[in-house]
Protein backbone atom coordinates (compact mmCIF):
# COMPACT_ATOMS: atom_id res chain seq x y z
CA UNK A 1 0.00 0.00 0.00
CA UNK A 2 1.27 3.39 -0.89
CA UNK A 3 0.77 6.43 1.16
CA UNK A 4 -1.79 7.99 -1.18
CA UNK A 5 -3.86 4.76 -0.65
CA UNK A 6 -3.31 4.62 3.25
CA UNK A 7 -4.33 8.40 3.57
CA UNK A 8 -7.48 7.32 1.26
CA UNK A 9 -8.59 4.41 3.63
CA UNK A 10 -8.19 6.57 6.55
CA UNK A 11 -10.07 9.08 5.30
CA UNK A 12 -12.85 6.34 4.20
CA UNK A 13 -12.92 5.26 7.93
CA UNK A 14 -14.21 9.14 8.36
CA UNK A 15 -10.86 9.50 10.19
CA UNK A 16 -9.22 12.94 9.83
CA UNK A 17 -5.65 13.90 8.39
CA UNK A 18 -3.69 16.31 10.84
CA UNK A 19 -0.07 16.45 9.76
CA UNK A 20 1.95 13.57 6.97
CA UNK A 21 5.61 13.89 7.02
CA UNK A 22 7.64 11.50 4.70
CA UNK A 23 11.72 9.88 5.90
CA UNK A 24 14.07 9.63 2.56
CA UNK A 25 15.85 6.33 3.75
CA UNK A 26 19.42 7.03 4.98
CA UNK A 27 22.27 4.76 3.78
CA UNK A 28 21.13 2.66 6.66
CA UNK A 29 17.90 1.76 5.80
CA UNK A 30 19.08 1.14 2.30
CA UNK A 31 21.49 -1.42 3.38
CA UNK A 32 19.43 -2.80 6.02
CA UNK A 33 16.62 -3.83 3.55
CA UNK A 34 18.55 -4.85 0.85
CA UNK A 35 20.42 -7.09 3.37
CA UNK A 36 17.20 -8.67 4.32
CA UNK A 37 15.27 -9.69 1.26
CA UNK A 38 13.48 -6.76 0.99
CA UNK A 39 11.59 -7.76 3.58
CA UNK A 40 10.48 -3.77 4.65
């Protein structure tokens, strides 16, 4: 699911949107998921 999807269902569920912030993945994150299959 993608975040314009997510925000979408929330909204559905007549839930209200406050605040999104987005995280670029750091070096980190990059290694750490391609390390693990993917898995993230």
């Amino acid at each position: 699911m993608n975040a314009g999807e997510a925000l979408t269902t929330v909204q559905g569920l007549g839930l209200g949107i406050i605040d999104v912030t987005t995280k670029e993945p750091d070096l980190e994150d990059v290694f750490l998921s391609l390390t693990s299959g993917g898995a993230e």
